[in-house]
C-alpha atoms as a PDB file:
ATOM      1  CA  UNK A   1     111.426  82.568  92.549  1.00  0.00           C
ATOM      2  CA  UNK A   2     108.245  82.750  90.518  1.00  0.00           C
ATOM      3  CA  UNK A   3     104.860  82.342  91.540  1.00  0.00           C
ATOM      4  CA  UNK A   4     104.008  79.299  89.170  1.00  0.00           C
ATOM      5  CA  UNK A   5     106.044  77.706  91.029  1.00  0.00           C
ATOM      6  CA  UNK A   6     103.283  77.125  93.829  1.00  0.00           C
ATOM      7  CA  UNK A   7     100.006  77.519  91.382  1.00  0.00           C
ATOM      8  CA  UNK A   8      97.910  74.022  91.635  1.00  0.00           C
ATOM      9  CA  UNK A   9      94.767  73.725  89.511  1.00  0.00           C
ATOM     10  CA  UNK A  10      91.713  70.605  90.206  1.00  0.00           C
ATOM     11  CA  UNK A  11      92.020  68.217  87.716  1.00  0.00           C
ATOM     12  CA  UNK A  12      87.954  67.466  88.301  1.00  0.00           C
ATOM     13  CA  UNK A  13      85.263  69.167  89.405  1.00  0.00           C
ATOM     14  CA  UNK A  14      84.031  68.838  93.009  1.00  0.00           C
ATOM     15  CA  UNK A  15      80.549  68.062  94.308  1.00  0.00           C
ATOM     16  CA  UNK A  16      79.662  71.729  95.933  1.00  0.00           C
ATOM     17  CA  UNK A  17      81.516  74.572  96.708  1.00  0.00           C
ATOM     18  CA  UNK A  18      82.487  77.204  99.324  1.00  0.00           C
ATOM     19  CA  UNK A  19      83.537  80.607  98.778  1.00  0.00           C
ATOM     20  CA  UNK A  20      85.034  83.260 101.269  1.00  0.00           C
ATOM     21  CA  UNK A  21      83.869  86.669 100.234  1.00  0.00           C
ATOM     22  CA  UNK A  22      86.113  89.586 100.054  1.00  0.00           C
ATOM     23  CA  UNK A  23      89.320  88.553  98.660  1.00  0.00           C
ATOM     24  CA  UNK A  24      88.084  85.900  96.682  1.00  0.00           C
ATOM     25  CA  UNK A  25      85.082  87.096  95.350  1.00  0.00           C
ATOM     26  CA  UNK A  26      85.155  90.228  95.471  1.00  0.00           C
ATOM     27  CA  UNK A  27      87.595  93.291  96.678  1.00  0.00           C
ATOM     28  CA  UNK A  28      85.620  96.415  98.261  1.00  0.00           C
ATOM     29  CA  UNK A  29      82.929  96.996  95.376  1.00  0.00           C
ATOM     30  CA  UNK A  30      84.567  95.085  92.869  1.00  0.00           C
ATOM     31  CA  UNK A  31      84.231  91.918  91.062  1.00  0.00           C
ATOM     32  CA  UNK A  32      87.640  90.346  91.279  1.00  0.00           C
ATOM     33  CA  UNK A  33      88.625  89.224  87.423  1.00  0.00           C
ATOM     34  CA  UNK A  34      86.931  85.176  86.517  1.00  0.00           C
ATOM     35  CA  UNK A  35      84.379  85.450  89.526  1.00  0.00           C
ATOM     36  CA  UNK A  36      81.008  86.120  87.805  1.00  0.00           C
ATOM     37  CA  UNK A  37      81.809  83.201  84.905  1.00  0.00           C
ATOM     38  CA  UNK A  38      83.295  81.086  87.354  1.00  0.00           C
ATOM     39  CA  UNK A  39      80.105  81.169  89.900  1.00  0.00           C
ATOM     40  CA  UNK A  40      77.646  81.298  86.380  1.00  0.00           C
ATOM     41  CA  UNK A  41      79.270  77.977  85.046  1.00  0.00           C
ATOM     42  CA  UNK A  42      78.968  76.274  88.250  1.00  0.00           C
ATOM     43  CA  UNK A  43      75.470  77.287  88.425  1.00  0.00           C
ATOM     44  CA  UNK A  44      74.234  76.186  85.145  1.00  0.00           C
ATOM     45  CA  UNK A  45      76.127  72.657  86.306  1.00  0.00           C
ATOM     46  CA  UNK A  46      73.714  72.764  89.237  1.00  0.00           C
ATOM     47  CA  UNK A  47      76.847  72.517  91.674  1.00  0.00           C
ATOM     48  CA  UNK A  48      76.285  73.646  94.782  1.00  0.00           C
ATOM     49  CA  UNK A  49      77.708  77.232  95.741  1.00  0.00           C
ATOM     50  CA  UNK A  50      77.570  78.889  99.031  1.00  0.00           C
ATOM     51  CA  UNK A  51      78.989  82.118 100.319  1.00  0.00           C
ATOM     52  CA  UNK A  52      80.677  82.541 103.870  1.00  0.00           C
ATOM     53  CA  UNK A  53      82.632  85.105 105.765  1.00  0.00           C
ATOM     54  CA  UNK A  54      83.465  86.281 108.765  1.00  0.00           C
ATOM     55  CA  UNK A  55      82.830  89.778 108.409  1.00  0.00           C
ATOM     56  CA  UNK A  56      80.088  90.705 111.480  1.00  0.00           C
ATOM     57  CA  UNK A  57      79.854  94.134 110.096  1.00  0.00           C
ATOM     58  CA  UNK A  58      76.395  93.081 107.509  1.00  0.00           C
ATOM     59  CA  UNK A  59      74.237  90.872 107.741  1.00  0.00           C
ATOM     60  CA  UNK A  60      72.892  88.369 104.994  1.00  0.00           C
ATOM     61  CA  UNK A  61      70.573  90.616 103.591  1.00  0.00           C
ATOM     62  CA  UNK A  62      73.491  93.352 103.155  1.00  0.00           C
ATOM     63  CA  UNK A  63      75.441  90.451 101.421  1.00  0.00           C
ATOM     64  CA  UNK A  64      72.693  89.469  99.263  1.00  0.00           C
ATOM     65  CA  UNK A  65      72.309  93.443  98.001  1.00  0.00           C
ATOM     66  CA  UNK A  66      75.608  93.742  97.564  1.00  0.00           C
ATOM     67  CA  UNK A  67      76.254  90.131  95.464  1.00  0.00           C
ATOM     68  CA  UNK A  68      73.136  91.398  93.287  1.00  0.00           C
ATOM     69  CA  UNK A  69      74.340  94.875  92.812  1.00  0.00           C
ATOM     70  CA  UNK A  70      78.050  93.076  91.194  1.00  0.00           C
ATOM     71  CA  UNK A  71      75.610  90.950  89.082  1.00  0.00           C
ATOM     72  CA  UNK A  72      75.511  87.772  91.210  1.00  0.00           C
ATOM     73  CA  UNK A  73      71.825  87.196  92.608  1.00  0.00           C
ATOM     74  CA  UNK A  74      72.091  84.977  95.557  1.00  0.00           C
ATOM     75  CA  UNK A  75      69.221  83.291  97.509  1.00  0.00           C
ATOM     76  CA  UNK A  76      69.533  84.079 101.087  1.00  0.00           C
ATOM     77  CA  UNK A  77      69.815  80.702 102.034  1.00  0.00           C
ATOM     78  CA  UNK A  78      73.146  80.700 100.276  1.00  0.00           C
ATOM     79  CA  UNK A  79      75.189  82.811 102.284  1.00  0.00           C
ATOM     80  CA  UNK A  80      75.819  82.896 105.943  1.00  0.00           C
ATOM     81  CA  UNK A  81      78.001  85.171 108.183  1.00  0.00           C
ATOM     82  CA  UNK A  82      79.550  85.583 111.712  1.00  0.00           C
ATOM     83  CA  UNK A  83      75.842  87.189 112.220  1.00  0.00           C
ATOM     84  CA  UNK A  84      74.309  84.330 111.916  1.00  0.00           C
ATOM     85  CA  UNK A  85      76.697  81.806 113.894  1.00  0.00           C
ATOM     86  CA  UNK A  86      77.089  84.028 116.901  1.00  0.00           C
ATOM     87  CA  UNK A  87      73.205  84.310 117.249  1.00  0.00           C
ATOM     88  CA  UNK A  88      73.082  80.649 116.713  1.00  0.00           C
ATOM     89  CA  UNK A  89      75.770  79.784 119.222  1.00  0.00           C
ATOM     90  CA  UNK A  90      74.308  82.412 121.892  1.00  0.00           C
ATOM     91  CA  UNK A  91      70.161  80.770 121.063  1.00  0.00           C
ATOM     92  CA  UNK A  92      72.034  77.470 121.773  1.00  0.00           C
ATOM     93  CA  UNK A  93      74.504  77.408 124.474  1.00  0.00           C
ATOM     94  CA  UNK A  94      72.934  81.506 126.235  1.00  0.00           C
ATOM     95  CA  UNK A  95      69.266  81.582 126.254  1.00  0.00           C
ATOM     96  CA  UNK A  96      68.325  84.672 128.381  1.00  0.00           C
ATOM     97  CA  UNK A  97      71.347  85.629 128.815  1.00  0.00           C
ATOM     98  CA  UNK A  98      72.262  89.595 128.879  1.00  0.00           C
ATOM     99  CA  UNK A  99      74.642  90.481 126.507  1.00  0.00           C
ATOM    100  CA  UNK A 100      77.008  93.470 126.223  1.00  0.00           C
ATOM    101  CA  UNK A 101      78.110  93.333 121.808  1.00  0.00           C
ATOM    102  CA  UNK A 102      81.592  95.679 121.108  1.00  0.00           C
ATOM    103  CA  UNK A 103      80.045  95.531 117.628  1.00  0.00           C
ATOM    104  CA  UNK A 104      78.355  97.394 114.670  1.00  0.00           C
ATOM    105  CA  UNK A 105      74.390  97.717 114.060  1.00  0.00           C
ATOM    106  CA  UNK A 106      74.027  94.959 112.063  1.00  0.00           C
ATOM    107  CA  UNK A 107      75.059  92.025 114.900  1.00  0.00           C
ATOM    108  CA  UNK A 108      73.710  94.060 117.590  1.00  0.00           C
ATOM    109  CA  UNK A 109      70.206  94.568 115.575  1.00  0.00           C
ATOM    110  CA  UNK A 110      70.000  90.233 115.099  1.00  0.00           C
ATOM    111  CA  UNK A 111      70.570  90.056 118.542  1.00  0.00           C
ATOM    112  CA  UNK A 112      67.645  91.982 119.792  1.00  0.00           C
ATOM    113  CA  UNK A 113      65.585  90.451 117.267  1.00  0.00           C
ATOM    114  CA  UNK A 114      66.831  87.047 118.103  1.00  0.00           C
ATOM    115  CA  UNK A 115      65.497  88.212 121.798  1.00  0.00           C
ATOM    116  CA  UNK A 116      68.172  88.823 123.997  1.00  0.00           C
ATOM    117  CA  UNK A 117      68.626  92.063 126.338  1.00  0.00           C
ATOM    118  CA  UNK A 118      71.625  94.089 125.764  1.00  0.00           C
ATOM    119  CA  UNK A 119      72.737  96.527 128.198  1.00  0.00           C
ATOM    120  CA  UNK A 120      75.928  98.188 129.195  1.00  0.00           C
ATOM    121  CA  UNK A 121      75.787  97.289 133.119  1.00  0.00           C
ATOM    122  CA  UNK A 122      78.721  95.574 133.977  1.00  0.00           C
ATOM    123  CA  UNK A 123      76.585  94.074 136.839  1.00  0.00           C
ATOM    124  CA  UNK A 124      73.943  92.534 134.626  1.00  0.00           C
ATOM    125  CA  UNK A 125      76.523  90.921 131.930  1.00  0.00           C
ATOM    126  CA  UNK A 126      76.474  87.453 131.316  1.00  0.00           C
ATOM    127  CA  UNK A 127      78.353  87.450 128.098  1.00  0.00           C
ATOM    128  CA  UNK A 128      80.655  90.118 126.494  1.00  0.00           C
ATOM    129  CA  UNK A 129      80.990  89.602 122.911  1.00  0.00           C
ATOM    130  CA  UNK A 130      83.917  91.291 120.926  1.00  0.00           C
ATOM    131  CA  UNK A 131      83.350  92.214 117.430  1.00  0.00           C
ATOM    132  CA  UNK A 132      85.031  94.424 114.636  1.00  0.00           C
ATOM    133  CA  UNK A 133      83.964  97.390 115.608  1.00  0.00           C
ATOM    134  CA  UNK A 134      84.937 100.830 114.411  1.00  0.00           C
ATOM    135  CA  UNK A 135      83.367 102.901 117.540  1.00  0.00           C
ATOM    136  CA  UNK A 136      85.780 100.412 119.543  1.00  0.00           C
ATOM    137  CA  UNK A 137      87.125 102.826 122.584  1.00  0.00           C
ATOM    138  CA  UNK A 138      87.982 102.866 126.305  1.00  0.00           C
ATOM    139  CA  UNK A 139      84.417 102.983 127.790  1.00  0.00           C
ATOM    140  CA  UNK A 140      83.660  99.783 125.871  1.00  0.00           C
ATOM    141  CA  UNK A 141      87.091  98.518 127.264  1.00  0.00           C
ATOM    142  CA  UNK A 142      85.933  99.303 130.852  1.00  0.00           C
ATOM    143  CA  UNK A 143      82.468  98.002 130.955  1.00  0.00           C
ATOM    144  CA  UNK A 144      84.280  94.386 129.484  1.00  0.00           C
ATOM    145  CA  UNK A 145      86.765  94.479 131.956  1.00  0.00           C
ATOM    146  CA  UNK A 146      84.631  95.189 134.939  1.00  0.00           C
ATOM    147  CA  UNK A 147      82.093  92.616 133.878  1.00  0.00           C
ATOM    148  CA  UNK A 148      84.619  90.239 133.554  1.00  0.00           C
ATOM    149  CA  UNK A 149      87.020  90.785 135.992  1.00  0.00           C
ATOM    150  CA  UNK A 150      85.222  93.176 139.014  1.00  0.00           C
ATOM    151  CA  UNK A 151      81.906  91.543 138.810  1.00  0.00           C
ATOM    152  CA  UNK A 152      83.293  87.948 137.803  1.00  0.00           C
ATOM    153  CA  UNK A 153      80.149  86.881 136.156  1.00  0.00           C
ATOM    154  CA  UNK A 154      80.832  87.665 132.116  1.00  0.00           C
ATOM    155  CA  UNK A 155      82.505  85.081 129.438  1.00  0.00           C
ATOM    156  CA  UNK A 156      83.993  86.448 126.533  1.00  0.00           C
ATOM    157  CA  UNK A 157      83.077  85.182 123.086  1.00  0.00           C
ATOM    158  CA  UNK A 158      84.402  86.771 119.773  1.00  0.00           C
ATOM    159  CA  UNK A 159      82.366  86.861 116.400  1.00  0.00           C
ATOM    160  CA  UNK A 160      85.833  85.501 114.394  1.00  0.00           C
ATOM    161  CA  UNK A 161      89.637  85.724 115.165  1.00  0.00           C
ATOM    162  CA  UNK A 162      90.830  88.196 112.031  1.00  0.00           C
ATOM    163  CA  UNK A 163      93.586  90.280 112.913  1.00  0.00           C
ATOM    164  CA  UNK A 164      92.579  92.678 110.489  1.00  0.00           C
ATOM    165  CA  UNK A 165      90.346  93.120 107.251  1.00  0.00           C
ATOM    166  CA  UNK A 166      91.824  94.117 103.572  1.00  0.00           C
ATOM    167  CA  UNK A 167      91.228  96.852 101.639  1.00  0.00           C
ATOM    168  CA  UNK A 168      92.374  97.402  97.891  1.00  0.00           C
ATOM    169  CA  UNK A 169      95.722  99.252  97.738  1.00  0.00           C
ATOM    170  CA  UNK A 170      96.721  97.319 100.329  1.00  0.00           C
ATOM    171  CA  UNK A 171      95.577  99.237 103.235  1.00  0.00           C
ATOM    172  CA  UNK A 172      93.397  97.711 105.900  1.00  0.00           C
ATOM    173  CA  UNK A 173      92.027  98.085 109.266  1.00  0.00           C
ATOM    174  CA  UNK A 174      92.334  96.404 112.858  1.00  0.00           C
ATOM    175  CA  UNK A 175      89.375  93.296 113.433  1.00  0.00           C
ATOM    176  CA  UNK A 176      87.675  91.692 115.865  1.00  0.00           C
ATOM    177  CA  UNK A 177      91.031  90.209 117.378  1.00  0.00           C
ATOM    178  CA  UNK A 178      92.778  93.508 117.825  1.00  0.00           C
ATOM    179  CA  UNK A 179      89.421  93.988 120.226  1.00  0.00           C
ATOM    180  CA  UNK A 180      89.735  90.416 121.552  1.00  0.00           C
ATOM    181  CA  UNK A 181      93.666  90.567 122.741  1.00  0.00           C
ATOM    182  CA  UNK A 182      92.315  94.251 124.211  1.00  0.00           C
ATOM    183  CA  UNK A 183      89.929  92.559 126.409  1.00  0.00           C
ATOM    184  CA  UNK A 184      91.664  89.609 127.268  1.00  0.00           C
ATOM    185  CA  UNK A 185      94.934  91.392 128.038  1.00  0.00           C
ATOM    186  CA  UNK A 186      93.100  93.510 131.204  1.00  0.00           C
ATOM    187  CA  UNK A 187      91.292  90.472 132.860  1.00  0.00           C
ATOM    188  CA  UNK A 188      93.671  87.419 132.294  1.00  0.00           C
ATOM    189  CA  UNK A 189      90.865  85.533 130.949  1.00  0.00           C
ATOM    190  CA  UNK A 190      91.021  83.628 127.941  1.00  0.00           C
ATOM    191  CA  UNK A 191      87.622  83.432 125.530  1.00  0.00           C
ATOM    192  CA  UNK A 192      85.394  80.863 125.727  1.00  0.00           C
ATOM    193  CA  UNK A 193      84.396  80.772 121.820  1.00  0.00           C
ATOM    194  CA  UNK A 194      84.980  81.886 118.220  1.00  0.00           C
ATOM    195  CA  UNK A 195      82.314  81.649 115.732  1.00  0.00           C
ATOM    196  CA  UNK A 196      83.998  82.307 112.463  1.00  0.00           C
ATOM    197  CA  UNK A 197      86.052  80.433 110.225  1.00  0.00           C
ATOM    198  CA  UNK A 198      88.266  78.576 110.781  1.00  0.00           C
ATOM    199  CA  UNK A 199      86.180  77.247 113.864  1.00  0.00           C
ATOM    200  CA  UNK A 200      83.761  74.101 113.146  1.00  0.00           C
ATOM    201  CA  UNK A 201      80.721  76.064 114.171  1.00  0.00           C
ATOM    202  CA  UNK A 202      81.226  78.150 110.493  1.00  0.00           C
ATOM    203  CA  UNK A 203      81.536  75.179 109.087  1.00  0.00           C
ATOM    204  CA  UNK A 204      78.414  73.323 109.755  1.00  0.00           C
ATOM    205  CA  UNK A 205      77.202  76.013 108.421  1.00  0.00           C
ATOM    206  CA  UNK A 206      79.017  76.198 105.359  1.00  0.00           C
ATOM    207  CA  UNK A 207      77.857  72.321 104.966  1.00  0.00           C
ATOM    208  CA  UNK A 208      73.909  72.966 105.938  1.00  0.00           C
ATOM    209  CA  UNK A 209      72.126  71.166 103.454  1.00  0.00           C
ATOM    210  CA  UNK A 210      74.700  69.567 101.154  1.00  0.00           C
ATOM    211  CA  UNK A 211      74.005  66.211 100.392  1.00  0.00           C
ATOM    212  CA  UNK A 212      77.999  65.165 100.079  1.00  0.00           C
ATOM    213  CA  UNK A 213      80.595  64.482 102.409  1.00  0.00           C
ATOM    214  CA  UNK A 214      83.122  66.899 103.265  1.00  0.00           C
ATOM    215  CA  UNK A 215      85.985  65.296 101.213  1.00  0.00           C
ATOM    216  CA  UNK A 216      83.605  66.030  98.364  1.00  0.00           C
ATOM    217  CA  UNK A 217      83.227  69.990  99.060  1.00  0.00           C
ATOM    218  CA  UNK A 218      86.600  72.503  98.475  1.00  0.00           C
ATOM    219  CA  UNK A 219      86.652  75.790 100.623  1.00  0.00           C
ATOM    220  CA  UNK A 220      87.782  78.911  98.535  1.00  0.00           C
ATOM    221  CA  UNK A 221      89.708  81.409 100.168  1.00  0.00           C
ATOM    222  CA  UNK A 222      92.231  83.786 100.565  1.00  0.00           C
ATOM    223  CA  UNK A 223      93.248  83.541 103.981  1.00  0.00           C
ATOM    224  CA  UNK A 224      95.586  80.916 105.480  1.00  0.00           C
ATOM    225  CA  UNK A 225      94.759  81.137 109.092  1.00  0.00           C
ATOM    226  CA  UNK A 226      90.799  80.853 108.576  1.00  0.00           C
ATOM    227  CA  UNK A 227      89.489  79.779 104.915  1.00  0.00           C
ATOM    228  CA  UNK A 228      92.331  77.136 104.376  1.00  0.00           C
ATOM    229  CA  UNK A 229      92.573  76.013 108.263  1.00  0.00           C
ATOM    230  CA  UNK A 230      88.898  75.268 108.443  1.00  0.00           C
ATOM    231  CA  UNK A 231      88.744  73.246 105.508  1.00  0.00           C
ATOM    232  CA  UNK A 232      91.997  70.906 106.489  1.00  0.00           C
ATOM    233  CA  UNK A 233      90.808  70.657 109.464  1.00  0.00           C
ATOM    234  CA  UNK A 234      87.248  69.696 108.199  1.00  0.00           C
ATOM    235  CA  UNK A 235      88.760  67.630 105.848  1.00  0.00           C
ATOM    236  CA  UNK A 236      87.876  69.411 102.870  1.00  0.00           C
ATOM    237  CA  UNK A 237      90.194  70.272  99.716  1.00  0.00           C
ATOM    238  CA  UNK A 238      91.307  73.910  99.793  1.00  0.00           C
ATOM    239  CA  UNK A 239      91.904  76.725  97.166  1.00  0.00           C
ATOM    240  CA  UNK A 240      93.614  79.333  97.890  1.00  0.00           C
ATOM    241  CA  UNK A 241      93.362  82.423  95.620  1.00  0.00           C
ATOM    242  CA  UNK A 242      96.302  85.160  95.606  1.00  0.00           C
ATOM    243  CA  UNK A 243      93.637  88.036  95.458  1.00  0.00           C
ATOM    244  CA  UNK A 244      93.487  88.804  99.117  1.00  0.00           C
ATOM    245  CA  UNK A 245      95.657  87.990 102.082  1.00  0.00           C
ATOM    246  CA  UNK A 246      97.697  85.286 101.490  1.00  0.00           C
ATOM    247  CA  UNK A 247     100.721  85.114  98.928  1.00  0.00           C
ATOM    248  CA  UNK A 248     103.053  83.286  96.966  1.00  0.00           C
ATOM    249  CA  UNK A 249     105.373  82.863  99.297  1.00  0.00           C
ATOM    250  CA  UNK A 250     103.020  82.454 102.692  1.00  0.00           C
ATOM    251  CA  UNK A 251     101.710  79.325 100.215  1.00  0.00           C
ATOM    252  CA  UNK A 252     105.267  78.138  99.517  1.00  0.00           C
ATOM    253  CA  UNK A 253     106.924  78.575 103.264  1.00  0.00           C
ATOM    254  CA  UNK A 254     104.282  76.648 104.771  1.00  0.00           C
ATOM    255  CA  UNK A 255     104.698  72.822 105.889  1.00  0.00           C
ATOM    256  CA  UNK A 256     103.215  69.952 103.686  1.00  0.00           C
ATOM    257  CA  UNK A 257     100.183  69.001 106.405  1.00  0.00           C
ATOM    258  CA  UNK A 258      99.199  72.765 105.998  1.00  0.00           C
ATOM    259  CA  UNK A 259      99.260  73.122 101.934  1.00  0.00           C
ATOM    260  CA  UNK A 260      96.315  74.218 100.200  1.00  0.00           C
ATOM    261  CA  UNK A 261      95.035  71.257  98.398  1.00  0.00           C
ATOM    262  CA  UNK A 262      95.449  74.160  95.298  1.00  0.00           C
ATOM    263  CA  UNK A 263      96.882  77.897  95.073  1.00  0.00           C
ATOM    264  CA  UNK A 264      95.006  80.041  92.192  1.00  0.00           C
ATOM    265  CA  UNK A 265      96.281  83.259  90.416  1.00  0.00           C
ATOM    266  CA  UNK A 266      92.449  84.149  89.993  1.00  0.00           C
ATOM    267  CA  UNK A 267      89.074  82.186  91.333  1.00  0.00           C
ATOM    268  CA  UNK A 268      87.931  81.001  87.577  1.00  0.00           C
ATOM    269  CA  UNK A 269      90.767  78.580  87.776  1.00  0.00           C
ATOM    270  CA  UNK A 270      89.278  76.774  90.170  1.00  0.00           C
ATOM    271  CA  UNK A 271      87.597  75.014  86.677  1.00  0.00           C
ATOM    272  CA  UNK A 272      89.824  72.245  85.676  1.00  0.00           C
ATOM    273  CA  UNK A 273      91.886  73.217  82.392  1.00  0.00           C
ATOM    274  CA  UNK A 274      89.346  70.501  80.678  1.00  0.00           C
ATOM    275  CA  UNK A 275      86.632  72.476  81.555  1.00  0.00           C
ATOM    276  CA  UNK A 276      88.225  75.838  80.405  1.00  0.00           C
ATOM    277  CA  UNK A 277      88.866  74.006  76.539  1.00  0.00           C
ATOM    278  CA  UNK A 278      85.310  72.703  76.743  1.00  0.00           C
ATOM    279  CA  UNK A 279      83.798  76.859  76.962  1.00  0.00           C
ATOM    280  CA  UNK A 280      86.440  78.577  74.833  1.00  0.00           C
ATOM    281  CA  UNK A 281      87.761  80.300  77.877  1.00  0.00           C
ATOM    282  CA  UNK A 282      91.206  82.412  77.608  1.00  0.00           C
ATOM    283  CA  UNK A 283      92.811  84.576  80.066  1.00  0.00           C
END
């Protein structure tokens, strides 16, 4: 069967938009094809763009860099991460608590400045947070475990619930839910919270500061389980792109209430054909 078969364009333009990252944007250090004319068009239409992902391994600043560095400059305020939701949720729900972060610099560095203690006693723990981490290994598992299970006084809270993270080629490497199903597996305890897509807490962020209602907004993606889930269940359209994760035929076997409002070859067709005729644009 071939892929046109599932490939849905808009027919109009939407009132803002937001993008996943890698897979959709960009894969590893490169522009994925229609991305830079696609977010420059719906810039100089004054639509609202904003960037999100669940990737707790940079922080906005990193994103920013790296957007500018592809040749899309990107006010900070545009772009928000599981960096930013987990030190939100933690401000909110954890003051003063003592943390203990399975996770790279770049989480463990907001956290600290955000003001919270981190240490590695299992009798001091309040909250272990799992994270894609690539240092990952047994003493981590241990201190979790016995500050969850020995001492009984940790909850466990995970930056986002990807299984793994692409890489081109088609490689990729174990995320923060490989780490999660570690720690939960030894205690028996289930975590309390998630705070990247496709839970609600990513998307009040990925709404901050719109001035239109959800049904107005379309999530871009290229993963099933997180872009397109959060924005059904937010009740947002959804587009996903076959660049990343997702393909043809995860699209095509799924039931109707879990579609994709649209399924794109490449991200510049998320421009209605109209608007394509209107630039001049070809493949």
């Amino acid at each position: 069967m071939n892929d046109t078969d599932v490939l849905r364009r808009p027919e109009r333009l939407h009132a803002a938009y937001v993008f996943d990252l890698d897979g959709t944007i960009y894969l590893g250090d490169q522009l994925l094809p229609g991305a830079q004319r696609l977010i420059g068009e719906l810039r100089r239409r004054r639509l609202p763009v904003r960037f999100l992902s669940n990737n707790p391994t940079k922080d906005p600043e990193q994103y920013q860099r790296k957007l500018e560095g592809l040749g899309l400059p990107t006010p900070l305020g545009d772009i928000a991460n599981t960096v930013v939701t987990t030190t939100r949720w933690l401000l909110a729900h954890r003051p003063g608590a003592v943390l203990f972060p399975i996770a790279e610099p770049p989480l463990v560095d907001a956290l600290r400045a955000a003001g919270f203690e981190i240490s590695d006693d299992p009798a001091r723990i309040d909250v272990v947070i799992a994270s894609y981490d690539r240092t990952f290994d047994y003493r981590k598992l241990q201190i979790a475990f016995d500050a969850i299970w020995f001492h009984k006084r940790a909850i466990l809270v995970e930056t986002n619930p990807d299984r793994f993270c692409p890489f081109p080629g088609g490689r990729g490497e174990p995320d923060c839910a490989a780490i999660t199903a570690a720690i939960e597996a030894c205690t028996g305890i289930v975590k309390t919270a998630s705070f990247g897509k496709p839970d609600p807490i990513m998307l009040t962020e990925a709404l901050a500061g719109f001035d239109v209602a959800p049904g107005e907004c379309v999530m871009v993606g290229d993963r099933l389980q997180t872009d397109i889930r959060m924005a059904i269940d937010g009740g947002m359209s959804s587009a996903l792109v076959l660049t990343g994760e997702a393909t043809a035929d995860d699209a095509r076997a799924l039931p109707p209430p879990d579609r994709p409002t649209y399924v794109l070859d490449r991200v510049d067709r998320l421009l209605p054909q109209s608007v394509w005729d209107e630039l001049g644009w070809s493949d």
